[in-house]
Structure formats: C-alpha cells, structure tokens
N, C-alpha and C. Protein backbone atom coordinates (compact mmCIF):
# COMPACT_ATOMS: atom_id res chain seq x y z
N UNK A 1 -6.30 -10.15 -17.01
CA UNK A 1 -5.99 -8.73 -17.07
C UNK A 1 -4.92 -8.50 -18.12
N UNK A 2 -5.21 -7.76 -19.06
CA UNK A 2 -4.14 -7.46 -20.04
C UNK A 2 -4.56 -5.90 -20.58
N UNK A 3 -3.29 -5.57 -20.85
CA UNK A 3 -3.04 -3.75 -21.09
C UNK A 3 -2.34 -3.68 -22.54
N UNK A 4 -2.54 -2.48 -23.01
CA UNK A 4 -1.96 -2.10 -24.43
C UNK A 4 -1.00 -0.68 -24.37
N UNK A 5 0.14 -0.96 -25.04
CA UNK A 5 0.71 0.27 -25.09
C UNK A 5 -0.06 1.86 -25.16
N UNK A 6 -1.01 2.12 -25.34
CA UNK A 6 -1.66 2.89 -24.22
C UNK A 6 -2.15 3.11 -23.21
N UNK A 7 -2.57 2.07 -22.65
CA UNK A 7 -2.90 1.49 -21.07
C UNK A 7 -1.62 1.24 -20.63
N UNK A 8 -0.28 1.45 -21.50
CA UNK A 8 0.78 1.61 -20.40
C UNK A 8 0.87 2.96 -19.92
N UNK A 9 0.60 3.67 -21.46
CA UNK A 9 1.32 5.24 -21.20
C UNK A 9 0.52 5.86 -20.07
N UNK A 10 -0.84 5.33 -20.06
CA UNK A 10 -1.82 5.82 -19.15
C UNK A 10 -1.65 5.84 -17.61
N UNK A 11 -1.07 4.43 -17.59
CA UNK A 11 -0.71 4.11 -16.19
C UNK A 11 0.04 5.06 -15.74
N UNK A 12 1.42 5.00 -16.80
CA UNK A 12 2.83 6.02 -16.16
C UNK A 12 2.03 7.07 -15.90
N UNK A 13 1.34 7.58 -16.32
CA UNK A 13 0.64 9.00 -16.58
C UNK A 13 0.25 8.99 -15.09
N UNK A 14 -1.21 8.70 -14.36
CA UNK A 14 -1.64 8.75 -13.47
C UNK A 14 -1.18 7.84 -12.02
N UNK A 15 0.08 7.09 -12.02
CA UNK A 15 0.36 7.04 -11.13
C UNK A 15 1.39 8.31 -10.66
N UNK A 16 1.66 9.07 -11.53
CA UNK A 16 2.73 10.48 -10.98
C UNK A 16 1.53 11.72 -10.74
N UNK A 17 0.38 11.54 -11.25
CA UNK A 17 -0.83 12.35 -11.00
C UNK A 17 -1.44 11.98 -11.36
N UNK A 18 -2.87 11.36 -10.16
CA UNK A 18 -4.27 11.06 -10.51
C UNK A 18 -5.28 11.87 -10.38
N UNK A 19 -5.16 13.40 -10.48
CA UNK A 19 -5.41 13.97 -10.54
C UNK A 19 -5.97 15.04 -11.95
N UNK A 20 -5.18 14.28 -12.46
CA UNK A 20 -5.37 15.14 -14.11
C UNK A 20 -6.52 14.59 -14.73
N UNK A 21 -7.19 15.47 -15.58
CA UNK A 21 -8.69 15.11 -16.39
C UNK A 21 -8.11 14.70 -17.37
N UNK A 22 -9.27 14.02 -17.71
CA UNK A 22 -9.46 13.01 -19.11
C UNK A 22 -8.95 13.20 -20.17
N UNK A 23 -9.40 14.99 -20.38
CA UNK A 23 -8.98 15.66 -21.50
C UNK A 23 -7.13 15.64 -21.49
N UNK A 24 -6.63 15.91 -20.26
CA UNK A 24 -5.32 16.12 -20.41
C UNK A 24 -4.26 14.91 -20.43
N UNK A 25 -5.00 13.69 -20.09
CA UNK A 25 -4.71 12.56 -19.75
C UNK A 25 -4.76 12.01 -21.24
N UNK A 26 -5.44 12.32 -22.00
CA UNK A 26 -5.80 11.73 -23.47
C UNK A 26 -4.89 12.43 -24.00
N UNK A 27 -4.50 13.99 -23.97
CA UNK A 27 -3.83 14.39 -24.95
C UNK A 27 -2.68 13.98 -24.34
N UNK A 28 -2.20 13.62 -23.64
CA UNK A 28 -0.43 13.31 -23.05
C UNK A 28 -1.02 11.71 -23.95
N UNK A 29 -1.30 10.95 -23.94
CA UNK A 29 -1.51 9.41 -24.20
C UNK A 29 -1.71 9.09 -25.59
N UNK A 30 -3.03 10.38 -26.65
CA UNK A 30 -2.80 10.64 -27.68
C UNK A 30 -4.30 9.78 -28.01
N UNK A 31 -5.08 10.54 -27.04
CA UNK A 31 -6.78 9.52 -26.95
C UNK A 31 -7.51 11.09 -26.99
N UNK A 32 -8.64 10.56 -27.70
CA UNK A 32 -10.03 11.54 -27.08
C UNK A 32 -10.08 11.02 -25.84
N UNK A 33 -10.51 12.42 -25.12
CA UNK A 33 -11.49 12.51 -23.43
C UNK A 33 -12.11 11.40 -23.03
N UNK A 34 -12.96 10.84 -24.21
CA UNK A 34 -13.94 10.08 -24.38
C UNK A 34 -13.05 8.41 -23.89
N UNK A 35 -12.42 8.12 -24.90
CA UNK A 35 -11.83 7.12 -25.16
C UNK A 35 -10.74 6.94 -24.15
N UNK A 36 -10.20 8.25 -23.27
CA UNK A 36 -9.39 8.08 -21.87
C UNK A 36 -10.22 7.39 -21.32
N UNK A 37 -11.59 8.27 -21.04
CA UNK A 37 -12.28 7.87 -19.67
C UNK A 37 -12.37 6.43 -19.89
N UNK A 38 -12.93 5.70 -20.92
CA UNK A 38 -13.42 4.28 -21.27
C UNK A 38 -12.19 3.73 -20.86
N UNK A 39 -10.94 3.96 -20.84
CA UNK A 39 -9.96 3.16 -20.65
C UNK A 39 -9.69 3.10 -19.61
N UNK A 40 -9.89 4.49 -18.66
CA UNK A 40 -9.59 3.77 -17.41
C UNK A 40 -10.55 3.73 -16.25
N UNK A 41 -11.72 3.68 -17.06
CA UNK A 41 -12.82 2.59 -16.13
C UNK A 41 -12.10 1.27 -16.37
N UNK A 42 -12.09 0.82 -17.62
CA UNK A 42 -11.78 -0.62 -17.84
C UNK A 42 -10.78 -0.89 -17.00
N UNK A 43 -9.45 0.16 -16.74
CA UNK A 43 -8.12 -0.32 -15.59
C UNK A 43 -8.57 -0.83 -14.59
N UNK A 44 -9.62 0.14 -13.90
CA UNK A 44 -10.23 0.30 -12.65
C UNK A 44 -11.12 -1.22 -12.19
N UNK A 45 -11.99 -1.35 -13.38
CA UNK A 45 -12.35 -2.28 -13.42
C UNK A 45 -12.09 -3.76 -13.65
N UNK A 46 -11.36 -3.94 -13.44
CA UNK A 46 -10.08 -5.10 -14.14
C UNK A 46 -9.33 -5.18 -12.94
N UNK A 47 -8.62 -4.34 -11.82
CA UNK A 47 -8.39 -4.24 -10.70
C UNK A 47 -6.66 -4.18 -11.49
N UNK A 48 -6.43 -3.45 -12.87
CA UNK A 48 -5.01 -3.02 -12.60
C UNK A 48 -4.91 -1.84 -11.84
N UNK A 49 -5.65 -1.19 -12.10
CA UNK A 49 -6.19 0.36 -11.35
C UNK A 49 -6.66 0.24 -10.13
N UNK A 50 -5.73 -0.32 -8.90
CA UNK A 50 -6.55 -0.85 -7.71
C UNK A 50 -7.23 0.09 -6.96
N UNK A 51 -6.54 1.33 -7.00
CA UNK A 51 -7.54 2.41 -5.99
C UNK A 51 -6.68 3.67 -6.14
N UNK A 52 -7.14 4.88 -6.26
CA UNK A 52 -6.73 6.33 -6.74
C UNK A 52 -6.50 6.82 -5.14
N UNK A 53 -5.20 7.13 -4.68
CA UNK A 53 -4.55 7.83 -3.21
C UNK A 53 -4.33 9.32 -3.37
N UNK A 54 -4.30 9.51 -2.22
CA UNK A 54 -3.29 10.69 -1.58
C UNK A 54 -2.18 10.15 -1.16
N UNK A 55 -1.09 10.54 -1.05
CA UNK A 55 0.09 10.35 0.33
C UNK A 55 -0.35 10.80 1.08
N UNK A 56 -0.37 10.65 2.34
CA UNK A 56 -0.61 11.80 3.32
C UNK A 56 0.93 11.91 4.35
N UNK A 57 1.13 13.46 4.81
CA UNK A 57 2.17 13.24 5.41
C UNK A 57 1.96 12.82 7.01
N UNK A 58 2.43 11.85 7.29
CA UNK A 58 2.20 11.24 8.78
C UNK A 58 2.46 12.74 9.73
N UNK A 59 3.18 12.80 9.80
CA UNK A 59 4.06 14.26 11.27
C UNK A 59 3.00 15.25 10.58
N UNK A 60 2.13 15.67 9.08
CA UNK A 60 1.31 17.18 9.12
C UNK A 60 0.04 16.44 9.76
N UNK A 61 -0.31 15.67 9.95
CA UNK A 61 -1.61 15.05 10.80
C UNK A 61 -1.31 14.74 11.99
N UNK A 62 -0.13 14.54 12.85
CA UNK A 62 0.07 14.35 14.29
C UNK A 62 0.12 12.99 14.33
N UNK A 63 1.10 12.29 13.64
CA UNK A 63 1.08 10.75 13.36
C UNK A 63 2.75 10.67 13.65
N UNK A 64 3.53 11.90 13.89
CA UNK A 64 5.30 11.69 13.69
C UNK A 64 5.93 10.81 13.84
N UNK A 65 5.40 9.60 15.10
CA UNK A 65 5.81 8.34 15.14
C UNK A 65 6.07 7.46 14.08
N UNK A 66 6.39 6.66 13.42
CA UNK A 66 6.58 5.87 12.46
C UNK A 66 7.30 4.90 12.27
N UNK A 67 7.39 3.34 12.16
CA UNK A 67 7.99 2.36 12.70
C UNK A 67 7.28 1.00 11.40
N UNK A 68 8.87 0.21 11.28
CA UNK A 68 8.39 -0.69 10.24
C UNK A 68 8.77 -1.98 11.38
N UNK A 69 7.41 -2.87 11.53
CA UNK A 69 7.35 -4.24 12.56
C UNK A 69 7.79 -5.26 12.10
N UNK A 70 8.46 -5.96 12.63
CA UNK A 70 8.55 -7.13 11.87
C UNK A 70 7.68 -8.41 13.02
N UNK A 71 7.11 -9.18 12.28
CA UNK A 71 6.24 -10.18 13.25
C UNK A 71 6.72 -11.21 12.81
N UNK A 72 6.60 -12.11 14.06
CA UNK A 72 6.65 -13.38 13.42
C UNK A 72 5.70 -14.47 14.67
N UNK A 73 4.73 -15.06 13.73
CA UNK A 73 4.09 -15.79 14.42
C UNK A 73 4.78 -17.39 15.20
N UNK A 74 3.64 -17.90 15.96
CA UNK A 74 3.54 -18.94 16.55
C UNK A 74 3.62 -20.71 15.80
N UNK A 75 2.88 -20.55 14.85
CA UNK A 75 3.09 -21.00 13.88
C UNK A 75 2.51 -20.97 12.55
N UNK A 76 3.21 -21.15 11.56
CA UNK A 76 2.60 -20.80 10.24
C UNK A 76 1.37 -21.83 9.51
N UNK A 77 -0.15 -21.63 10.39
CA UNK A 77 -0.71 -22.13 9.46
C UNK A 77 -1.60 -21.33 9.05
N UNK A 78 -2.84 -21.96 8.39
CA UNK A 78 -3.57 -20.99 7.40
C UNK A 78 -4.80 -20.50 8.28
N UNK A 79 -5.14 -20.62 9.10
CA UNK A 79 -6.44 -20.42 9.96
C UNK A 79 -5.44 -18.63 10.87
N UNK A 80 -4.18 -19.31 11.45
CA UNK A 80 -3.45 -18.03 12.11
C UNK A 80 -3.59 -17.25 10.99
N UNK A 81 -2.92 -17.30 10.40
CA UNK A 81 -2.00 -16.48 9.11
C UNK A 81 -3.62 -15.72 9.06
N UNK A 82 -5.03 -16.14 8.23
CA UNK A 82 -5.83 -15.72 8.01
C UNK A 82 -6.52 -14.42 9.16
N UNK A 83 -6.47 -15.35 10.39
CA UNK A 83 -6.89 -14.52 11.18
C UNK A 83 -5.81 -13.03 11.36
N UNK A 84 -4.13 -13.09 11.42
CA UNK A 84 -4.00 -11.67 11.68
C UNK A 84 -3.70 -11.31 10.35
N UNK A 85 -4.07 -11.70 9.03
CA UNK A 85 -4.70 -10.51 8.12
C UNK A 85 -5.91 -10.00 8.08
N UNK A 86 -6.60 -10.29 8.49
CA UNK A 86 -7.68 -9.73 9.29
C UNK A 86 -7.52 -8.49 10.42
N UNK A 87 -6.88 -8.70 11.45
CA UNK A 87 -6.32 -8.19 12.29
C UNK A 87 -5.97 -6.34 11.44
N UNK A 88 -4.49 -6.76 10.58
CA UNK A 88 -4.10 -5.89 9.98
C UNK A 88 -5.07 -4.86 9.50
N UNK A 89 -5.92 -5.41 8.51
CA UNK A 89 -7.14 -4.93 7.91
C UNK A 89 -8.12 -3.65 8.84
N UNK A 90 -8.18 -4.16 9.87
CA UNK A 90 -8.82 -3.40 10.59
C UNK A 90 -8.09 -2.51 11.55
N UNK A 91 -7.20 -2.68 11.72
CA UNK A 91 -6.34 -1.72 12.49
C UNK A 91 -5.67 -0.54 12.14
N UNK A 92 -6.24 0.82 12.46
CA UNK A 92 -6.33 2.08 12.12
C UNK A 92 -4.09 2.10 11.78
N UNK A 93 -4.01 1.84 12.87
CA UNK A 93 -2.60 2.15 13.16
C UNK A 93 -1.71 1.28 12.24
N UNK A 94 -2.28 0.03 11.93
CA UNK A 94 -1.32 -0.23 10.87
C UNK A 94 -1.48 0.03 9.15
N UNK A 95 -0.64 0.61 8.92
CA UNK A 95 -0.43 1.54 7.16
C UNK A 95 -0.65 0.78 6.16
N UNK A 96 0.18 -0.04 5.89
CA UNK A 96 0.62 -0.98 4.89
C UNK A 96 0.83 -2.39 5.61
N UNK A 97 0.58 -3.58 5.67
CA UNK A 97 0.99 -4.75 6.24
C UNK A 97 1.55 -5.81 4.85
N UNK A 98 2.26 -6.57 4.81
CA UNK A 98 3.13 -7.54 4.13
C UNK A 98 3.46 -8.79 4.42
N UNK A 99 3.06 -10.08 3.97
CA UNK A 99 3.02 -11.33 4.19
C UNK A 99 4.10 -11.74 3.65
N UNK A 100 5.72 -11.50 4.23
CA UNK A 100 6.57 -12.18 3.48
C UNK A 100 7.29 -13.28 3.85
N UNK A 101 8.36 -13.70 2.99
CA UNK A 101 9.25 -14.37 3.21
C UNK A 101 10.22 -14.21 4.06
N UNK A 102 11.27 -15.12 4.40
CA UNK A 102 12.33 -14.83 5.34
C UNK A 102 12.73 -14.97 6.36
N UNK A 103 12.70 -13.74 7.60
CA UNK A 103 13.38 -13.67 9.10
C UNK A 103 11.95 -13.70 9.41
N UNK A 104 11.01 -12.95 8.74
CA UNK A 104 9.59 -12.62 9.25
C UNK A 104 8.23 -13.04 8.95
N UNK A 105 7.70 -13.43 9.38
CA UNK A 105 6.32 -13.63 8.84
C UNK A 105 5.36 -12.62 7.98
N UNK A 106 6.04 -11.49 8.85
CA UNK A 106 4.71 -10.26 8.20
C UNK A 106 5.93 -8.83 8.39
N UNK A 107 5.47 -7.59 7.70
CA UNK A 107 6.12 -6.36 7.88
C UNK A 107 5.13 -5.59 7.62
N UNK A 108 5.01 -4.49 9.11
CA UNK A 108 3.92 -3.40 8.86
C UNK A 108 4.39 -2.59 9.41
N UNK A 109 3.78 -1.67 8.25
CA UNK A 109 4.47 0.34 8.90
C UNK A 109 3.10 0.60 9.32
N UNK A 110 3.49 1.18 10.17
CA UNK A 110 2.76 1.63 11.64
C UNK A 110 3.19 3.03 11.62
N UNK A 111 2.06 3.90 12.34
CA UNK A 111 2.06 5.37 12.44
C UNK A 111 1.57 5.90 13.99
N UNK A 112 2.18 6.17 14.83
CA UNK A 112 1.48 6.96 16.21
C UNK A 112 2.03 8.17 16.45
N UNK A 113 1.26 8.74 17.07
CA UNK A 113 1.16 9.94 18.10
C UNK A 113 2.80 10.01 18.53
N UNK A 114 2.88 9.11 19.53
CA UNK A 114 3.75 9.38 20.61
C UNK A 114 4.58 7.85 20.86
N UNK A 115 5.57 7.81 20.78
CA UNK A 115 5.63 6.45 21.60
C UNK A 115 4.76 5.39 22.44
N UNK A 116 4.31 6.35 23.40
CA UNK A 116 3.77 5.93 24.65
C UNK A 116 2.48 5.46 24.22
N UNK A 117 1.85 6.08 22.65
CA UNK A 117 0.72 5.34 22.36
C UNK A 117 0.98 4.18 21.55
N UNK A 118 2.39 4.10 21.06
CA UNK A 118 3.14 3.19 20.36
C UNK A 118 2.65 1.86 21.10
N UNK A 119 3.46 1.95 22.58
CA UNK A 119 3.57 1.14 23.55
C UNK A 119 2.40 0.11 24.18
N UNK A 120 1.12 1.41 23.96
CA UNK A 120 -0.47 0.64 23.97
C UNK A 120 -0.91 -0.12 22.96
N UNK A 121 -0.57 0.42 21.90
CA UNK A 121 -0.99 -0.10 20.68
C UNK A 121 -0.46 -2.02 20.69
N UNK A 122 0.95 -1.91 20.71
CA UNK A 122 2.01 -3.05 21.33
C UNK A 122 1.51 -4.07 21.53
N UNK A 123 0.85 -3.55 23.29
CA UNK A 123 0.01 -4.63 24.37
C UNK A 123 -0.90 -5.15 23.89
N UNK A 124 -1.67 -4.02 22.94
CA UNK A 124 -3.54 -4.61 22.43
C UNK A 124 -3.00 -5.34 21.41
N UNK A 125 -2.47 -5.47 20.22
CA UNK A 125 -2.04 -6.01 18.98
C UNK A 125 -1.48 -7.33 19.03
N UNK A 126 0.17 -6.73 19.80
CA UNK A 126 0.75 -7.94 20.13
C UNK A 126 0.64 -9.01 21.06
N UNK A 127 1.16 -8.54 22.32
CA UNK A 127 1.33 -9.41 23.12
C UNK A 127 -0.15 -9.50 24.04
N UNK A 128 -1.57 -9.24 23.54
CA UNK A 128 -2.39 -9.96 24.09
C UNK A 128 -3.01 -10.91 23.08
N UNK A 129 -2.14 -11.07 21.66
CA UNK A 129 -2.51 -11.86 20.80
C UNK A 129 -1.25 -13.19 20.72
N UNK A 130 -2.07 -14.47 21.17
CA UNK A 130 -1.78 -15.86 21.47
C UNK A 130 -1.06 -16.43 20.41
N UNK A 131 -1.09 -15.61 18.90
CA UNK A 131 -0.77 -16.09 17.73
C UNK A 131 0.67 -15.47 17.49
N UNK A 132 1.10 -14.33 18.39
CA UNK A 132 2.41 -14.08 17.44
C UNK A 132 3.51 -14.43 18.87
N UNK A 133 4.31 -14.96 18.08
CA UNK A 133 5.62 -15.26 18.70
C UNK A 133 6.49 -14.16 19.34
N UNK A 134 6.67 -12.88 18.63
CA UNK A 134 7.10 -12.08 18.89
C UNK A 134 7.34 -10.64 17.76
N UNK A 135 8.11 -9.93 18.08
CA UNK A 135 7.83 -8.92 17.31
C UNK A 135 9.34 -7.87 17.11
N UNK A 136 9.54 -7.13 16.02
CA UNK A 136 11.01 -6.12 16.54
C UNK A 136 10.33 -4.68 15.64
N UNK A 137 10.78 -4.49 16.37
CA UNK A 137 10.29 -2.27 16.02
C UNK A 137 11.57 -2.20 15.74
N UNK A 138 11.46 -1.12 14.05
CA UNK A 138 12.47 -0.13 13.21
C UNK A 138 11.93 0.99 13.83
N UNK A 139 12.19 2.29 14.14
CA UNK A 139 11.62 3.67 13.98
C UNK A 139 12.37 4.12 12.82
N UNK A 140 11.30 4.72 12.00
CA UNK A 140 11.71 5.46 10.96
C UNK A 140 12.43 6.84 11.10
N UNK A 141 13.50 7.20 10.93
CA UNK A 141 14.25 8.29 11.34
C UNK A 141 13.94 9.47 10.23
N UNK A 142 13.65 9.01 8.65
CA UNK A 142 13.53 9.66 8.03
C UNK A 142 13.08 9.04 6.76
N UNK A 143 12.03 9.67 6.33
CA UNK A 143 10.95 8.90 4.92
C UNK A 143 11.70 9.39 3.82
N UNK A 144 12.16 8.94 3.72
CA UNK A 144 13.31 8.98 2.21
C UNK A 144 12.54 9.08 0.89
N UNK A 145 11.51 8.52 0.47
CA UNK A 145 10.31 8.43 -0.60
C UNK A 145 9.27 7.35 -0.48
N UNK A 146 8.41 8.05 -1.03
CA UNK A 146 6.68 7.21 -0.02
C UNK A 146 5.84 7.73 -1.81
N UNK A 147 5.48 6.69 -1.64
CA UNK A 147 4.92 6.25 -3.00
C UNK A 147 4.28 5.06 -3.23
N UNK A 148 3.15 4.98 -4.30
CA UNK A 148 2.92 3.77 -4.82
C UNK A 148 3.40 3.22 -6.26
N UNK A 149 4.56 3.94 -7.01
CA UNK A 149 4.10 3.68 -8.45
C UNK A 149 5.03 2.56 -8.98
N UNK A 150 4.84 2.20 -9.85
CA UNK A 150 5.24 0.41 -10.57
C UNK A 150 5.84 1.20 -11.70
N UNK A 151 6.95 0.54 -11.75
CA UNK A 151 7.83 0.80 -13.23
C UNK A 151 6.66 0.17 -14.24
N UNK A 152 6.10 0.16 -15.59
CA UNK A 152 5.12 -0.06 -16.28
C UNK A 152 6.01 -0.57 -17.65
N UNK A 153 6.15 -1.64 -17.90
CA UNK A 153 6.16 -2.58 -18.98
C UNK A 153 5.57 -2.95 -19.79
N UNK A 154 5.74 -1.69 -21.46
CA UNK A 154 4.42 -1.75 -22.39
C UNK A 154 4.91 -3.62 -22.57
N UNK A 155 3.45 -3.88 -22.99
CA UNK A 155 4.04 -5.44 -23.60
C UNK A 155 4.00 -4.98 -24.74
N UNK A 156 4.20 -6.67 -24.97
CA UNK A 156 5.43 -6.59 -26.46
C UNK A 156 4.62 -6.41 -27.30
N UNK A 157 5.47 -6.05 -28.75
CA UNK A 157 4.67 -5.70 -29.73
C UNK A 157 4.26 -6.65 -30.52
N UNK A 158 2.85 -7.16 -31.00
CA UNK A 158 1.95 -8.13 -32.08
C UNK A 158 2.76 -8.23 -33.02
C-alpha cells in the first residue's frame, strides 16, 4: 500500500467529510472529478480507505449507557485470543474492541440502554465465558471527541 501527496491531501479531505463529491473533493486536492473518483476507488481498494462512517450519537438512539472494559483473559493463547475476537465481532453491544498490551488483554467500548441491561449483557459475555479471567467497567461520564481520523503523513518527496 503506498499513497502520493495527493492521496494524502485526499485522505485529510474525507476523513473530516466523506460526504463531499468528487467534483468538490478534486477541486480542494487540485484533480478532475474523474481522476478523484479513480483515486479513491484505488484507497478503498488497497484497504487504506477501510470503510466510509457515520458517528452516531449513542444517548440520540437510546444507547446513554457507555463504558470502556477492560478484559483480561485466562490465558494468553492463540486458539482463546482467536475465539473472543470472534466473540467481539459479533456482539451488537460491543463498539470498538482492542487487542492490547499491558494491565489488559483487550479494551472495548460498549453501549447500553440502562445499566441493568449492562448487567445482562456482563453474565452472557463475561462470566458465562470460561476464557476470561475477569473484567473492570469505566462508565463514560462524558465523550469528549469520537472520531476516526489519522494525522496523514504526505511521504517524502522523490
């Protein structure tokens, strides 16, 4: 995967709005319509361009709950590990999940209703699953900024 100082400007461009047409996207970048679109199929296709979002606001959909998990399994091998990314994957309730380093094995923001569906969610996820050791709930008090975008580093110049 490799990008050109217009496939940078492009990026900056549509990760602050992916929303804008070709035409307007070319003239901020300094492309024909034509020659936008071709470029960012190729992003898309190349998987720098992994997938075009919304934010959505959790509390305007009835989601107000909000909580970052920290897990940590039973033990770290590759058959566990595999299986609850899997897990993650399919689970409506978890947002974002993260395989890191550290205190934790994994970190996922999670979105509910209510506590009390918090609490169900808990039982089914966690503790009827044999693989995790244990678990600690953040509640999010307040979303400070929710975003996907990457500082963008034209490379260097030929």
């Amino acid at each position: 995967m490799s990008y050109d100082r217009i496939d940078a400007r492009i990026l900056e461009i549509v990760q602050k709005n992916n929303r804008l047409t070709s035409e307007v996207i070319g003239e901020m970048a300094g492309l024909s319509p034509t020659a936008c679109q071709r470029r960012l199929k190729r992003l898309r296709s190349e998987g720098i361009i992994e997938a075009d979002v919304s934010i959505v606001s959790a509390r305007a959909v009835g989601r107000p709950i909000q909580m970052l998990v920290l897990v940590n399994l039973e033990r770290e091998r590759s058959d566990i590990i595999d299986r609850f990314k899997k897990a993650i994957k399919t689970s409506d309730e978890v947002v974002n999940g993260f395989y890191v380093t550290g205190d934790a094995d994994f970190v996922l923001y999670i979105t509910a209703r209510t506590m009390e569906d918090y609490e169900q969610f808990t039982r089914r996820f966690f503790y009827e699953n044999p693989d995790i050791k244990g678990f600690k709930t953040m509640v999010i008090m307040d979303r400070v900024k929710a975003g996907f975008a990457i500082p963008i580093e034209p490379p260097p110049s030929d």
